[in-house]
Structure formats: C-alpha cells, structure tokens
C-alpha atoms as a PDB file:
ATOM      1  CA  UNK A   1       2.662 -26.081 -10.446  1.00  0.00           C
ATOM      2  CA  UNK A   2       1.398 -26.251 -13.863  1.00  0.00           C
ATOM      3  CA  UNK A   3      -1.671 -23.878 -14.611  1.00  0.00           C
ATOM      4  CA  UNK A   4      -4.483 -26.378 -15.223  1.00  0.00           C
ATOM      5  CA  UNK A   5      -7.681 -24.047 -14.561  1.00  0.00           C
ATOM      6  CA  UNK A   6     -10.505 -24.897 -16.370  1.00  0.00           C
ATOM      7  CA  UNK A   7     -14.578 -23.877 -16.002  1.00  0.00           C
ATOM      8  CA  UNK A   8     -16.319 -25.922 -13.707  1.00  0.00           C
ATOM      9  CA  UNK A   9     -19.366 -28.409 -14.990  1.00  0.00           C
ATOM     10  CA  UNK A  10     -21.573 -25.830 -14.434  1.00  0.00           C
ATOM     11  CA  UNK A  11     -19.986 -23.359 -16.519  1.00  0.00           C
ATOM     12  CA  UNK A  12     -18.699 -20.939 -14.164  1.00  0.00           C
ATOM     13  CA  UNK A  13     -15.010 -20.142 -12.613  1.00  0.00           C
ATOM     14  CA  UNK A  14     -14.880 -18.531  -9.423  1.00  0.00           C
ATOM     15  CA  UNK A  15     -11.929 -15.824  -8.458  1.00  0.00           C
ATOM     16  CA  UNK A  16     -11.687 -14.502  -5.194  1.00  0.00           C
ATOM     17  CA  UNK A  17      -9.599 -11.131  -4.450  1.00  0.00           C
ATOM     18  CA  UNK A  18      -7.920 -10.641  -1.397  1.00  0.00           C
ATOM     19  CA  UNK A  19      -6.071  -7.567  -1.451  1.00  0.00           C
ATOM     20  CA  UNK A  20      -3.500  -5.292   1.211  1.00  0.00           C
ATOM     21  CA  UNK A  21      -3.688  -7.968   3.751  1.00  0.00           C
ATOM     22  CA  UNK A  22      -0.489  -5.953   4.913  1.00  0.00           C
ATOM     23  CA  UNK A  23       0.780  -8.482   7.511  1.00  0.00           C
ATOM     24  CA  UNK A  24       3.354  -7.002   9.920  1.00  0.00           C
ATOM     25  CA  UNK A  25       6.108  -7.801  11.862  1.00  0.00           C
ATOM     26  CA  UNK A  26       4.772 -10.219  14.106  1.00  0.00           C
ATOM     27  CA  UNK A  27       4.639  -8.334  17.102  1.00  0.00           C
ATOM     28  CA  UNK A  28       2.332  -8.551  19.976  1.00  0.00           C
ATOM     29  CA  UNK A  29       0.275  -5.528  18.976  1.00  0.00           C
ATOM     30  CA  UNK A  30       0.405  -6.855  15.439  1.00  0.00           C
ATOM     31  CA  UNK A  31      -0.678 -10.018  15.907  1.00  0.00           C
ATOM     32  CA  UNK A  32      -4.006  -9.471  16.775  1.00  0.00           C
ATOM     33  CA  UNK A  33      -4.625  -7.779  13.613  1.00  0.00           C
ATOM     34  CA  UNK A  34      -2.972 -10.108  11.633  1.00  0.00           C
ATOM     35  CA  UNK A  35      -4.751 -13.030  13.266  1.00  0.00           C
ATOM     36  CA  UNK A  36      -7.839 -11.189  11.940  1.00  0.00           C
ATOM     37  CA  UNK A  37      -6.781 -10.877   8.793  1.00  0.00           C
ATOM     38  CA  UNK A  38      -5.906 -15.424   8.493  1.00  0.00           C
ATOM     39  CA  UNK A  39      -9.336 -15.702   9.968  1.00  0.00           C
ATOM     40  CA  UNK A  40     -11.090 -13.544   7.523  1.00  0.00           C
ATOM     41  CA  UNK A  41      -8.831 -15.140   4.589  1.00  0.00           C
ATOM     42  CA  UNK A  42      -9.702 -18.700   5.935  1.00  0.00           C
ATOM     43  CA  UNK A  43     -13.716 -17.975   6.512  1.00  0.00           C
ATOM     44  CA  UNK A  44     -14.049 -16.256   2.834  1.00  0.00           C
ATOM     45  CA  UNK A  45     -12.160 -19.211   0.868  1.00  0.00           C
ATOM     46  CA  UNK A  46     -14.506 -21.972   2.825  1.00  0.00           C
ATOM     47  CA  UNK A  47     -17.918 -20.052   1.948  1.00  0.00           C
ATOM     48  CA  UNK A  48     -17.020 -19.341  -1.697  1.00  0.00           C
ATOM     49  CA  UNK A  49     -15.005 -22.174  -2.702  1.00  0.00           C
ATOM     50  CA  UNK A  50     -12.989 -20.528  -5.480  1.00  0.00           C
ATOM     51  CA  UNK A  51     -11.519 -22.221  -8.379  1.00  0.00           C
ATOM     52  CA  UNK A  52      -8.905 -19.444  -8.448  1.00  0.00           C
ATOM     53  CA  UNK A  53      -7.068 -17.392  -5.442  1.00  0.00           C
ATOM     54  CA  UNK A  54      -5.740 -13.746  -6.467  1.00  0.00           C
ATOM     55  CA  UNK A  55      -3.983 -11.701  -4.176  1.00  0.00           C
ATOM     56  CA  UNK A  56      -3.634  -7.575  -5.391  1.00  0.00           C
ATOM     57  CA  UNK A  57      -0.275  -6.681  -3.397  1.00  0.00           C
ATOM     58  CA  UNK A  58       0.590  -5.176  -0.419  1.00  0.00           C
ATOM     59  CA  UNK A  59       0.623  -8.988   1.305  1.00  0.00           C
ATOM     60  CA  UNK A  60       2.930  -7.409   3.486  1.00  0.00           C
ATOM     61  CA  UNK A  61       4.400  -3.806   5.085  1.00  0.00           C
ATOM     62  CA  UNK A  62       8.580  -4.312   4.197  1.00  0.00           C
ATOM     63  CA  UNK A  63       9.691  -0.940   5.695  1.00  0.00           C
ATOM     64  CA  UNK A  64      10.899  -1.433   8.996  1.00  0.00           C
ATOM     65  CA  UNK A  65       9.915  -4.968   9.213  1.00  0.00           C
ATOM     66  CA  UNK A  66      12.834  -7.028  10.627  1.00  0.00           C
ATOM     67  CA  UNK A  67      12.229  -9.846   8.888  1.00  0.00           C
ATOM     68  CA  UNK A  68       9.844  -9.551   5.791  1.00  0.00           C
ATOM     69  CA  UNK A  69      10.294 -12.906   4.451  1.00  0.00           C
ATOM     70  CA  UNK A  70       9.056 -14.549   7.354  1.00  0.00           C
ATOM     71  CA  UNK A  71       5.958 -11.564   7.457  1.00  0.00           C
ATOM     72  CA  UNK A  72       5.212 -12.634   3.331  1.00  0.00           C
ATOM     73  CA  UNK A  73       5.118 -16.287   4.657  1.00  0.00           C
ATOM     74  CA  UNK A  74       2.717 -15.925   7.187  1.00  0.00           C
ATOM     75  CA  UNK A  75       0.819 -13.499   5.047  1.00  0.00           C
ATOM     76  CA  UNK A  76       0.333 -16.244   2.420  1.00  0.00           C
ATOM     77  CA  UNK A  77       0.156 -19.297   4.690  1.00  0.00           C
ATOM     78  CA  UNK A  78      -3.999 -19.461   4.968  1.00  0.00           C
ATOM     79  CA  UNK A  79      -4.082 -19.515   0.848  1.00  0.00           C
ATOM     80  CA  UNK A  80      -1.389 -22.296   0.841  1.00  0.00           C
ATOM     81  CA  UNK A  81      -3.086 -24.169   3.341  1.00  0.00           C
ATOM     82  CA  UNK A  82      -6.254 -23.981   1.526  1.00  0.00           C
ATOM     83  CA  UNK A  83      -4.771 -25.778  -1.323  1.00  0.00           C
ATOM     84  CA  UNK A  84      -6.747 -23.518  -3.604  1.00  0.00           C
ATOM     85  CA  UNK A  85      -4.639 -22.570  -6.917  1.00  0.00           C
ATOM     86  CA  UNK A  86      -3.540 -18.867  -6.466  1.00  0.00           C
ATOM     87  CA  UNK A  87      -1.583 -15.904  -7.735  1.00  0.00           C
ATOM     88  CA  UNK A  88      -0.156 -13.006  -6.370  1.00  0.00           C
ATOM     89  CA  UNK A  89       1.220  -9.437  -8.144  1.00  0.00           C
ATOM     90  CA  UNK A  90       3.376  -7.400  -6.051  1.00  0.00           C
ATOM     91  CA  UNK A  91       1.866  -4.044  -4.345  1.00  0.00           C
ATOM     92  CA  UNK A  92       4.152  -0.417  -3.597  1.00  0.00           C
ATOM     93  CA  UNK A  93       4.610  -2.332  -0.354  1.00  0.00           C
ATOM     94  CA  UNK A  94       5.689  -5.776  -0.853  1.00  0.00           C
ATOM     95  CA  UNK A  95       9.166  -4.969  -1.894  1.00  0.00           C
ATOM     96  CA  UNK A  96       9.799  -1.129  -0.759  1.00  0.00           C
ATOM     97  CA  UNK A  97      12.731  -2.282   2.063  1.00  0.00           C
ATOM     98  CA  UNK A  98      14.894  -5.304   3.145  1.00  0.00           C
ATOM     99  CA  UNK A  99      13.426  -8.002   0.141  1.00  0.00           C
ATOM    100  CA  UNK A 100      13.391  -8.428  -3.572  1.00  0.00           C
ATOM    101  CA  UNK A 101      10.800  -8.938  -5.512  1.00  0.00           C
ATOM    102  CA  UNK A 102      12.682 -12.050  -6.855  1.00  0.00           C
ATOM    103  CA  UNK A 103      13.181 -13.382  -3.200  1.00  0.00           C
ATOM    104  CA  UNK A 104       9.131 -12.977  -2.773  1.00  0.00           C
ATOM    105  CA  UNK A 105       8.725 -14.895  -6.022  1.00  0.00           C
ATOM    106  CA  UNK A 106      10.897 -17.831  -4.232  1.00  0.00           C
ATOM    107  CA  UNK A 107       8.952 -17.948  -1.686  1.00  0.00           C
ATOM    108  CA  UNK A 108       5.698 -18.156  -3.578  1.00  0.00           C
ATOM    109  CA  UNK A 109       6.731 -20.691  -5.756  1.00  0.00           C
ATOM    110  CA  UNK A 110       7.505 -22.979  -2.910  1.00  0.00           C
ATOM    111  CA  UNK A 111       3.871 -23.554  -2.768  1.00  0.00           C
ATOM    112  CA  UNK A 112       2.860 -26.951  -5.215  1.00  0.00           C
ATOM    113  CA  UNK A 113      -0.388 -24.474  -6.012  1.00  0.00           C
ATOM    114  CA  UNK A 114       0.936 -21.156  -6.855  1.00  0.00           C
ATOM    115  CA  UNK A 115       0.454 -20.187  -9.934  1.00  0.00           C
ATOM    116  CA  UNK A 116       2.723 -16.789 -10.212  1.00  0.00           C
ATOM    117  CA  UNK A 117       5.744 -16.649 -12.510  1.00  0.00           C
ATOM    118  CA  UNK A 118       7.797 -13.675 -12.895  1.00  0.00           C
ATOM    119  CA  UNK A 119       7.121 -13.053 -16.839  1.00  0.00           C
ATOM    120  CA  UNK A 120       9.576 -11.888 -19.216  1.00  0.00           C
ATOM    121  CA  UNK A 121      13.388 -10.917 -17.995  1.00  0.00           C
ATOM    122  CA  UNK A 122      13.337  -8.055 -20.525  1.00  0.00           C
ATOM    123  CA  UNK A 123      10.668  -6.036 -19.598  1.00  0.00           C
ATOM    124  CA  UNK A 124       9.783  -3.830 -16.471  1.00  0.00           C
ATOM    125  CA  UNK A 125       8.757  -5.520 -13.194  1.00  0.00           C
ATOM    126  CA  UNK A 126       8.386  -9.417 -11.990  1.00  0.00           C
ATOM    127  CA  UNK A 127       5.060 -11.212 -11.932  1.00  0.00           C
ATOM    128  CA  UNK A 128       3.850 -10.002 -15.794  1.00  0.00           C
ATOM    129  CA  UNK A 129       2.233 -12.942 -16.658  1.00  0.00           C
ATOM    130  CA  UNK A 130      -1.222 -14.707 -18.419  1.00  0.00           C
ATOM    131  CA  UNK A 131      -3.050 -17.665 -17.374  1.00  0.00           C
ATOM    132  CA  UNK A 132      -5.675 -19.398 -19.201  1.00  0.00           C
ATOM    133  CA  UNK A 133      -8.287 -21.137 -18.635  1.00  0.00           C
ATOM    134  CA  UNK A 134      -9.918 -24.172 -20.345  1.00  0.00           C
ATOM    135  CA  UNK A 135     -13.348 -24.782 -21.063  1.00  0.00           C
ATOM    136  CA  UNK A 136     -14.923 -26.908 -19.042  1.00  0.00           C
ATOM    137  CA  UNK A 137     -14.688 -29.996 -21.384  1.00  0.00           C
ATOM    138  CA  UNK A 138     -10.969 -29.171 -21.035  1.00  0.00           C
ATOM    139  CA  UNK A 139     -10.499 -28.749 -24.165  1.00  0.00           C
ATOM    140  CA  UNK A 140      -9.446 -25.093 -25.548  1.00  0.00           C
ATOM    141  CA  UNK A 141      -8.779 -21.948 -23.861  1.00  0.00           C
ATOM    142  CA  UNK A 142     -11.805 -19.649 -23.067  1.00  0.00           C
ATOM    143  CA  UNK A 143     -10.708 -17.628 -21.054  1.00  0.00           C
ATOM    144  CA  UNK A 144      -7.433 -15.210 -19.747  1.00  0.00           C
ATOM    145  CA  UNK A 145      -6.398 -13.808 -16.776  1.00  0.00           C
ATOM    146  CA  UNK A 146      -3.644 -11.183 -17.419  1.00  0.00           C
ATOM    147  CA  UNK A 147      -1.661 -10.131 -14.133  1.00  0.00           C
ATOM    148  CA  UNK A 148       0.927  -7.124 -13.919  1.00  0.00           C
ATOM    149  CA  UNK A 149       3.591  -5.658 -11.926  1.00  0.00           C
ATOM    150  CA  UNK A 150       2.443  -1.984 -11.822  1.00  0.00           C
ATOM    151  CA  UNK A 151       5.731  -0.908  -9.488  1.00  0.00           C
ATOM    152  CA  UNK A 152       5.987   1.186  -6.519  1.00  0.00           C
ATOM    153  CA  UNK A 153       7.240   4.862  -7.133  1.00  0.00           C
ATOM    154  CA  UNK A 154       7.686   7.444  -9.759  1.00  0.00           C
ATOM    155  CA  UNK A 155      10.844   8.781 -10.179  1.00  0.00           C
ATOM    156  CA  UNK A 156      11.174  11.714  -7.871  1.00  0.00           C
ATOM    157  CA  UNK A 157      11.176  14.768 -10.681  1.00  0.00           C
ATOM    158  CA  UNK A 158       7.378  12.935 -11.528  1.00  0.00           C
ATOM    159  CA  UNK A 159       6.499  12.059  -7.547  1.00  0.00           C
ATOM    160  CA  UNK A 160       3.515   9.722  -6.612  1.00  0.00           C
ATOM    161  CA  UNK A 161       3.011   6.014  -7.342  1.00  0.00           C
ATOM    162  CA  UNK A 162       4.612   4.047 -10.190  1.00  0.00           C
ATOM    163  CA  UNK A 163       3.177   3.079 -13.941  1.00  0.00           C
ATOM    164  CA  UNK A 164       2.653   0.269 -15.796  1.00  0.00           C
ATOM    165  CA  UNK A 165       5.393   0.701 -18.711  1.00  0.00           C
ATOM    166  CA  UNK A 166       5.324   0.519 -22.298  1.00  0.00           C
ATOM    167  CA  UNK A 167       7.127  -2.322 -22.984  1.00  0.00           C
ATOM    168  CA  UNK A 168       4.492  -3.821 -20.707  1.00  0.00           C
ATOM    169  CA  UNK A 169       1.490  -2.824 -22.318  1.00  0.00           C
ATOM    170  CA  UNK A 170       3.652  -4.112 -25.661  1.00  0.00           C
ATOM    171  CA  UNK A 171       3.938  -7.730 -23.877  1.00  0.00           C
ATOM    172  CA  UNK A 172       0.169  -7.632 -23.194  1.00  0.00           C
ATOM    173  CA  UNK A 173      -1.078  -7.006 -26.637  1.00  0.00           C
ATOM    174  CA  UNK A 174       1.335  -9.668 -28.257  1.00  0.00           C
ATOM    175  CA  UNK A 175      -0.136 -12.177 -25.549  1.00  0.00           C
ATOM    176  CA  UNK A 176      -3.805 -10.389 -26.490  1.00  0.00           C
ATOM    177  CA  UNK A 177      -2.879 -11.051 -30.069  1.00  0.00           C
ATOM    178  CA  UNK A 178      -1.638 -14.555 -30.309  1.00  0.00           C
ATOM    179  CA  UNK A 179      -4.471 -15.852 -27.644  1.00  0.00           C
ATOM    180  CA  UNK A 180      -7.063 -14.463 -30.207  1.00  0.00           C
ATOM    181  CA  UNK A 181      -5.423 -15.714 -33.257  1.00  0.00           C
ATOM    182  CA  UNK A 182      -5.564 -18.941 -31.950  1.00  0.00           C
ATOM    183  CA  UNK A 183      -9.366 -18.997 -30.710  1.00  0.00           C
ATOM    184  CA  UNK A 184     -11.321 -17.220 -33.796  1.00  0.00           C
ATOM    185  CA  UNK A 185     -11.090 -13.918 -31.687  1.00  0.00           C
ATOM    186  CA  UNK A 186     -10.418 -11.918 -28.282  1.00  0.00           C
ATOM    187  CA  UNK A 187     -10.394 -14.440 -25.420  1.00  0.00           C
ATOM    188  CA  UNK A 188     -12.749 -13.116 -22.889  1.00  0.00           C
ATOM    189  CA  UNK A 189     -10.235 -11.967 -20.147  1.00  0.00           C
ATOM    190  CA  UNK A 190      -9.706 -10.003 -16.829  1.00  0.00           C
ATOM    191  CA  UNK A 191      -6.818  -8.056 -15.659  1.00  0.00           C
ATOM    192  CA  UNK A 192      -5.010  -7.854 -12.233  1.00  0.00           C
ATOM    193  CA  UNK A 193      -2.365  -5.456 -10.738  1.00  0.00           C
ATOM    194  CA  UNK A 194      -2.180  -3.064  -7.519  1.00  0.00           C
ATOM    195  CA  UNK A 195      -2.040   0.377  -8.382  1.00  0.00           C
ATOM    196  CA  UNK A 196      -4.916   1.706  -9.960  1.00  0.00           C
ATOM    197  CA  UNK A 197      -4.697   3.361 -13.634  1.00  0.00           C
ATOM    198  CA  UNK A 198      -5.880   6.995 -13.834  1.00  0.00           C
ATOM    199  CA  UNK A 199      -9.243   5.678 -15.585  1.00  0.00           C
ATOM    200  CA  UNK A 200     -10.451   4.815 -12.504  1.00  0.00           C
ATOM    201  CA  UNK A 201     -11.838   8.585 -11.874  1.00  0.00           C
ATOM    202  CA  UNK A 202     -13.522   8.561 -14.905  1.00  0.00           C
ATOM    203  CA  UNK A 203     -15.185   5.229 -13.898  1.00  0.00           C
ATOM    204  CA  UNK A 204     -16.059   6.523 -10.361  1.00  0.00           C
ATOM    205  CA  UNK A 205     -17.998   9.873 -12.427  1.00  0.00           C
ATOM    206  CA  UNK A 206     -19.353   7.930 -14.876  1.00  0.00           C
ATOM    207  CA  UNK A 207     -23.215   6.418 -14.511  1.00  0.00           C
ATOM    208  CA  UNK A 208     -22.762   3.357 -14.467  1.00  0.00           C
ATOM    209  CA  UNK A 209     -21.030   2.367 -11.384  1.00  0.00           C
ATOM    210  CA  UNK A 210     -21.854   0.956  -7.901  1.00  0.00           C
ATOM    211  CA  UNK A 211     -19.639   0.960  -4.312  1.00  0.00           C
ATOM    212  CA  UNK A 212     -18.415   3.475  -2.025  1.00  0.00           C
ATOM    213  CA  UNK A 213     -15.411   5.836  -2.662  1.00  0.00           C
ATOM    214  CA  UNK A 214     -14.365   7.206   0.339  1.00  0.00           C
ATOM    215  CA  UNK A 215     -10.710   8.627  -0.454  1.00  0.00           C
ATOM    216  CA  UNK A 216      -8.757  10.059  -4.003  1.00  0.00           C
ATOM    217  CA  UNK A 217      -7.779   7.660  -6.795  1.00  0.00           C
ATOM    218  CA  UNK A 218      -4.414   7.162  -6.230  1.00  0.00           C
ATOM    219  CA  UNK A 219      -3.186   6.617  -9.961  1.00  0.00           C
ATOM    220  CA  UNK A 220      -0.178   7.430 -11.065  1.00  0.00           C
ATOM    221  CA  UNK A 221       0.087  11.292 -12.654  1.00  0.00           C
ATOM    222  CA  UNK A 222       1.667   9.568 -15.919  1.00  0.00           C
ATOM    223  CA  UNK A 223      -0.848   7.252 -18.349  1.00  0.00           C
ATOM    224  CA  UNK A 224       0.855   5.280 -20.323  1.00  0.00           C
ATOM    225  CA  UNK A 225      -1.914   4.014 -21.653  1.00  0.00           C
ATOM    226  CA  UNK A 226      -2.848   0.560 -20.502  1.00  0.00           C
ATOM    227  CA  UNK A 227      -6.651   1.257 -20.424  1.00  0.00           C
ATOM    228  CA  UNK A 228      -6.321   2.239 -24.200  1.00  0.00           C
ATOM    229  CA  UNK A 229      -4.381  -0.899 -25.403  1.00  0.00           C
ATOM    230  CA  UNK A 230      -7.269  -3.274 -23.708  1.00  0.00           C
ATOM    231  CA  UNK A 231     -10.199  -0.798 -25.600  1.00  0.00           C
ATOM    232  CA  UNK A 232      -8.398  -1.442 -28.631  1.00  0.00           C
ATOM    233  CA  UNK A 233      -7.714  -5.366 -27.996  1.00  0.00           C
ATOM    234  CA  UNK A 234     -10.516  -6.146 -27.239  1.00  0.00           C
ATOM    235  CA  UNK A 235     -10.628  -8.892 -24.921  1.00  0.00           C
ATOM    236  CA  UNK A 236     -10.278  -7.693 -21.271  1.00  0.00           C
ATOM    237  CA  UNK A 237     -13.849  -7.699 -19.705  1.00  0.00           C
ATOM    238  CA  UNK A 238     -13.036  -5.863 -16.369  1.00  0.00           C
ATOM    239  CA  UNK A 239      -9.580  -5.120 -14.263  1.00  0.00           C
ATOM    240  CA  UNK A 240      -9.233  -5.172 -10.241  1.00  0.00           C
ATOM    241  CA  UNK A 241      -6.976  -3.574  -8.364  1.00  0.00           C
ATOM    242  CA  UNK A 242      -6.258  -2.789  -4.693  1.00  0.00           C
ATOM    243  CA  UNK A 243      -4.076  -0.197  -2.836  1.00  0.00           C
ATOM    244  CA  UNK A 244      -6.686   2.817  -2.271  1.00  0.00           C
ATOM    245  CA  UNK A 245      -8.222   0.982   0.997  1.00  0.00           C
ATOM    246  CA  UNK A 246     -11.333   3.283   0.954  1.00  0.00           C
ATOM    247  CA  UNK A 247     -12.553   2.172  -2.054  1.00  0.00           C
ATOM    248  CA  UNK A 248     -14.180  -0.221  -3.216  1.00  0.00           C
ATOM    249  CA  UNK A 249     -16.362   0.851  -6.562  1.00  0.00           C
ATOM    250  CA  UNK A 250     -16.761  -0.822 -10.001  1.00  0.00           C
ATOM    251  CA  UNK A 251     -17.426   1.709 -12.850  1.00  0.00           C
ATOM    252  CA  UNK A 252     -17.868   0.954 -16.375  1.00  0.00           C
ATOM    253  CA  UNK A 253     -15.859   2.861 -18.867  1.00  0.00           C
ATOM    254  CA  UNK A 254     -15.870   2.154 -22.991  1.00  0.00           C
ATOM    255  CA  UNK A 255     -16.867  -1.436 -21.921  1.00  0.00           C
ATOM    256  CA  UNK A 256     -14.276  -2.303 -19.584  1.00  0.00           C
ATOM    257  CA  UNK A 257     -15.064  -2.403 -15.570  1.00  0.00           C
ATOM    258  CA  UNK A 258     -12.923  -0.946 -13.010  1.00  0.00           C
ATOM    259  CA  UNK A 259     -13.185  -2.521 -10.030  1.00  0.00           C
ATOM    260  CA  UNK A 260     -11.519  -1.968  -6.553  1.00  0.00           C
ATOM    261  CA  UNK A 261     -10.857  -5.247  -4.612  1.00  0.00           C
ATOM    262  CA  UNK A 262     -12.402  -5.059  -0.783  1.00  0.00           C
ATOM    263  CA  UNK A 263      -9.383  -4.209   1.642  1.00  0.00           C
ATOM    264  CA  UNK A 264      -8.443  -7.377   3.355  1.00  0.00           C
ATOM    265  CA  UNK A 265      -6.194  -6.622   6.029  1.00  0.00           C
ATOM    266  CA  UNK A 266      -6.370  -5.211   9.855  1.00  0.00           C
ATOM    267  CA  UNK A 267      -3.232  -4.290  10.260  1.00  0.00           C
ATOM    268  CA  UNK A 268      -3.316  -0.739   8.084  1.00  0.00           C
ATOM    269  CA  UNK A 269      -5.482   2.303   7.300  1.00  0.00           C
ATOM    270  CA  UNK A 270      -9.228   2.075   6.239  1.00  0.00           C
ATOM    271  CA  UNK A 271     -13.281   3.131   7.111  1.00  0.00           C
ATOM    272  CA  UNK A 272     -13.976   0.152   5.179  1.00  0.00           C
ATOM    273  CA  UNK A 273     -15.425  -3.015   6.268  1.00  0.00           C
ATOM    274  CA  UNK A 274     -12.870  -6.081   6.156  1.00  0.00           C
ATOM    275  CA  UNK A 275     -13.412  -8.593   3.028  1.00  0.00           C
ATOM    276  CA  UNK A 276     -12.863  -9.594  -0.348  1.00  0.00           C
ATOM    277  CA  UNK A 277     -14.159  -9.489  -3.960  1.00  0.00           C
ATOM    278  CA  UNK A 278     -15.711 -12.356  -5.402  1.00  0.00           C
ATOM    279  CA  UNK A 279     -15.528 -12.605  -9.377  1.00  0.00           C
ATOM    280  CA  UNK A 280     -17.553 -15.365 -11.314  1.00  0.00           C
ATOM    281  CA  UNK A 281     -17.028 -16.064 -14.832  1.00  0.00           C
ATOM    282  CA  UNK A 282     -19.420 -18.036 -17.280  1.00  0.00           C
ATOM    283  CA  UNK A 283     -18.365 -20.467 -19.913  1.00  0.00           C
ATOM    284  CA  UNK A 284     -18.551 -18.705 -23.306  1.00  0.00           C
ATOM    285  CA  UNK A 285     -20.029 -15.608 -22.221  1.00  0.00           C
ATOM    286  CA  UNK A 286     -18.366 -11.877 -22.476  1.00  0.00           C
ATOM    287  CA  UNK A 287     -19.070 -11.113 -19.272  1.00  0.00           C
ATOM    288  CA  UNK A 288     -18.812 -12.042 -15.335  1.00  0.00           C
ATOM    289  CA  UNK A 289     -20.333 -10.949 -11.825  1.00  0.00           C
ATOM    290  CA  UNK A 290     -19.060  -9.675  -8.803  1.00  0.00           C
ATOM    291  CA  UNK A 291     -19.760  -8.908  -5.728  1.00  0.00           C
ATOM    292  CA  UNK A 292     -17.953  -8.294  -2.307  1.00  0.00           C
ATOM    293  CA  UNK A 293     -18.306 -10.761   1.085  1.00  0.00           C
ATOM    294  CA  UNK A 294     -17.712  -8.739   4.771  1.00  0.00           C
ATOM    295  CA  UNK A 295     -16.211 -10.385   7.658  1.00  0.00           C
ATOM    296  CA  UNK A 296     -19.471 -10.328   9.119  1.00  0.00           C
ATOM    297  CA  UNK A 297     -20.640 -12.684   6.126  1.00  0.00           C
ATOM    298  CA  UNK A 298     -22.541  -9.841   4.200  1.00  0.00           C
ATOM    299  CA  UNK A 299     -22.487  -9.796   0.722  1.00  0.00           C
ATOM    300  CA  UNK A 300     -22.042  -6.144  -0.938  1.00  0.00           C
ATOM    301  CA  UNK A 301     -23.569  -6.669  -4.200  1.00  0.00           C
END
C-alpha cells in the first residue's frame, strides 16, 4: 500500500513497537509460547489503537527452523489481521539460515497495509527506507520515520554483531536533507532498526534516563557513526531498537533518546516482563512520549 499516515484530529500519532517476537517452528512445545506471543500482540494493538505498527526484527528464529517462511507468516499474521498500517526492519535473526531477506520482504508486502519497502538497490541491507507523515489537515509532511537494516554479523577478523554502513548513514542524510529543504527545516523524526548503536552505553550512564538494564549493550565494536550524522542533522528526536531482551531503558544523549523496545516474544531468552513500547507524537512539536504496556496491562512509564 501507499504510505498515507497522517496526525490524527487531535494532534497526535500513535506508534507501537513490538520487537523479537521470535516465533518458532511451530512445534508443540513452541506453540504455547508463540500463542502467547499473538495474544499479547492482539491485546496491546486493541488497548492502544495505533495509527502506526513497527516491528524491530527478530519476528522470527531462521536457524534450524524447517520452514521459516511459514514461521515469518504466522509471526506477522496478528498485525495483518489488525489491519493497522505497519513496518518491519529485519533483526540478526530474521534472515541468519534457510530465507532471504528479499523472500521476507515478499511476504510482507503481500499484506494491502504494510508499509516496508526494501530502499535503495545500491546500498547495504533491504528495508532502508523513510515514511512521512502528514499533518493532520493532510496537507504537508510533519513528520519522518526513518527505518534501517542494521545487518546481522561482523566479519569474523571484527566478531560480534553487524553495523549500520556508511553508504547508509550517506542515504539518511540526503533523505534528512531534502525533507528539510522542503519544510523550512529538520522534519521532526524518529529512527528504527534492531541492533543497538554503541551510544546506547553512554545513554544508559548518563542522568537522564529511566528503565531497567539488566544485561550488556550489545552494539557492534565498530561506530560508524550513525548517532553523529542525526546530532548533526538535526531532525531525529529519539531511535528504538530491540535485540538486547533485558533491556528496556531510554537515555538521553546530545538531544537524541535511546530507547530499547519491550521484548515481545515467549519463545526466547529474557527476565523481562512480556510487552511493547508505545510512542506518541504531537502535531508540530519536537518532541514525543513513551511509555511501555505489560501483558498484565501495566503501563511502565
């Protein structure tokens, strides 16, 4: 489908973050869990009513998984139903074994309301991408909502997770660029992707932050810095990102909040309480709240 997201009367736009849902195989002893994991996904997207649907990666486990196209189906199928408008970026898990990245992408865009696209064939990864929204006269774009493919693993001389790469980062401050040229100046905006940037630490020491971290940032050891380009551009508000399940903090650094989604899924590690983040944005104002809703219906503010 066409993006057409656009503020509500009210003035506000409502994103909710699932992220690692990590559906298996479909297997008896899985099935349970996963079960949990529609049921949570279906409860959260009737209480909040979101305007907006964003799944961090790590929808599915791929290694080992007979069939993972039929896992990422089910994985998806509650947000589909819901008819909500949604987009997905790919997590280290998604795509590690027996599916492409490409072949998720089909099956994502089978849905009339997904909103993913697999971004530009000439630079690293599938699913870099922007959508805008509209104010909510319709007319204009006041807002952005940058997504990003941030990979699965370093080469082995490096070891650990994956990066976000240059010619990335390049993409994302042309977009920046030519969304602020054409509103007066930076488009208030938010950023998406799975693997958390090596900022994070520094957001998790700094004083100004508020949720639990339970486990080690698990950032990539290069920084090619993303972080820096959206200081400098001036436009991205706060990023969210999944894939460390035992944390769940947002920590203000130079401006920008770091935020960790709320691990969604049963079916994989975590201390954490099952949920999702909540993100609300306001018409015409640099700056949104967020908050995270349990499977119990608590609200982790």
């Amino acid at each position: 489908m066409d993006a057409d997201l656009k503020f509500r009367e009210d003035g506000t736009f409502t994103i909710i973050q699932f992220t690692d849902m990590h559906y298996g195989d479909g297997k008896e002893e899985e099935r349970d869990a996963d079960g949990q994991t529609a049921a949570l996904v279906e409860q959260v997207i009737a209480s909040e009513k979101p305007d907006l649907v964003v799944l961090t990666g790590d929808m599915i486990w791929s290694h080992g998984v007979a069939d993972p196209k039929a896992s990422f189906r089910r994985a998806i199928a509650p947000i589909v139903n819901s008819q909500v408008p949604w987009a997905a970026v790919y997590g280290n898990h998604d795509a590690e074994d027996g599916v492409s990245r490409e072949e998720l992408l089909d099956i994502q865009r089978e849905s009339e309301n997904c909103l993913t696209s697999a971004g530009p064939a000439d630079i690293n990864g599938v699913g870099n991408f922007v959508l805008k929204v509209k104010g909510s006269t319709g007319n204009g774009d006041t807002a952005a909502l940058y997504f990003f493919d941030s990979g699965i693993n370093a080469p082995d001389p490096i070891g650990g997770y994956a990066w976000i790469h240059p010619d990335q980062i390049h993409w994302y401050t042309q977009q920046s660029r030519k969304l602020a040229e054409g509103s007066g100046g930076p488009l208030p905006a938010l950023a998406f992707f799975h693997i958390p940037v090596p900022e994070y630490e520094a957001a998790w020491n700094g004083d100004q932050v508020i949720g639990t971290k339970e486990e080690k940032v698990e950032c990539p050891k290069i920084n090619t810095g993303l972080f820096g380009a959206m200081v400098q551009m001036g436009d991205v508000m706060g990023a969210f990102v999944g894939h460390d399940h035992d944390n769940d903090y947002c920590g203000t650094v130079h401006g920008i909040r770091l935020c960790y989604g709320r691990v969604t899924g049963y079916n994989c590690y975590g201390k954490l309480q099952r949920g999702a983040r909540v993100i609300r944005l306001r018409e015409g104002k640099r700056d949104f709240d967020t908050w995270i809703v349990q499977d119990n219906g608590g609200v982790v503010r």
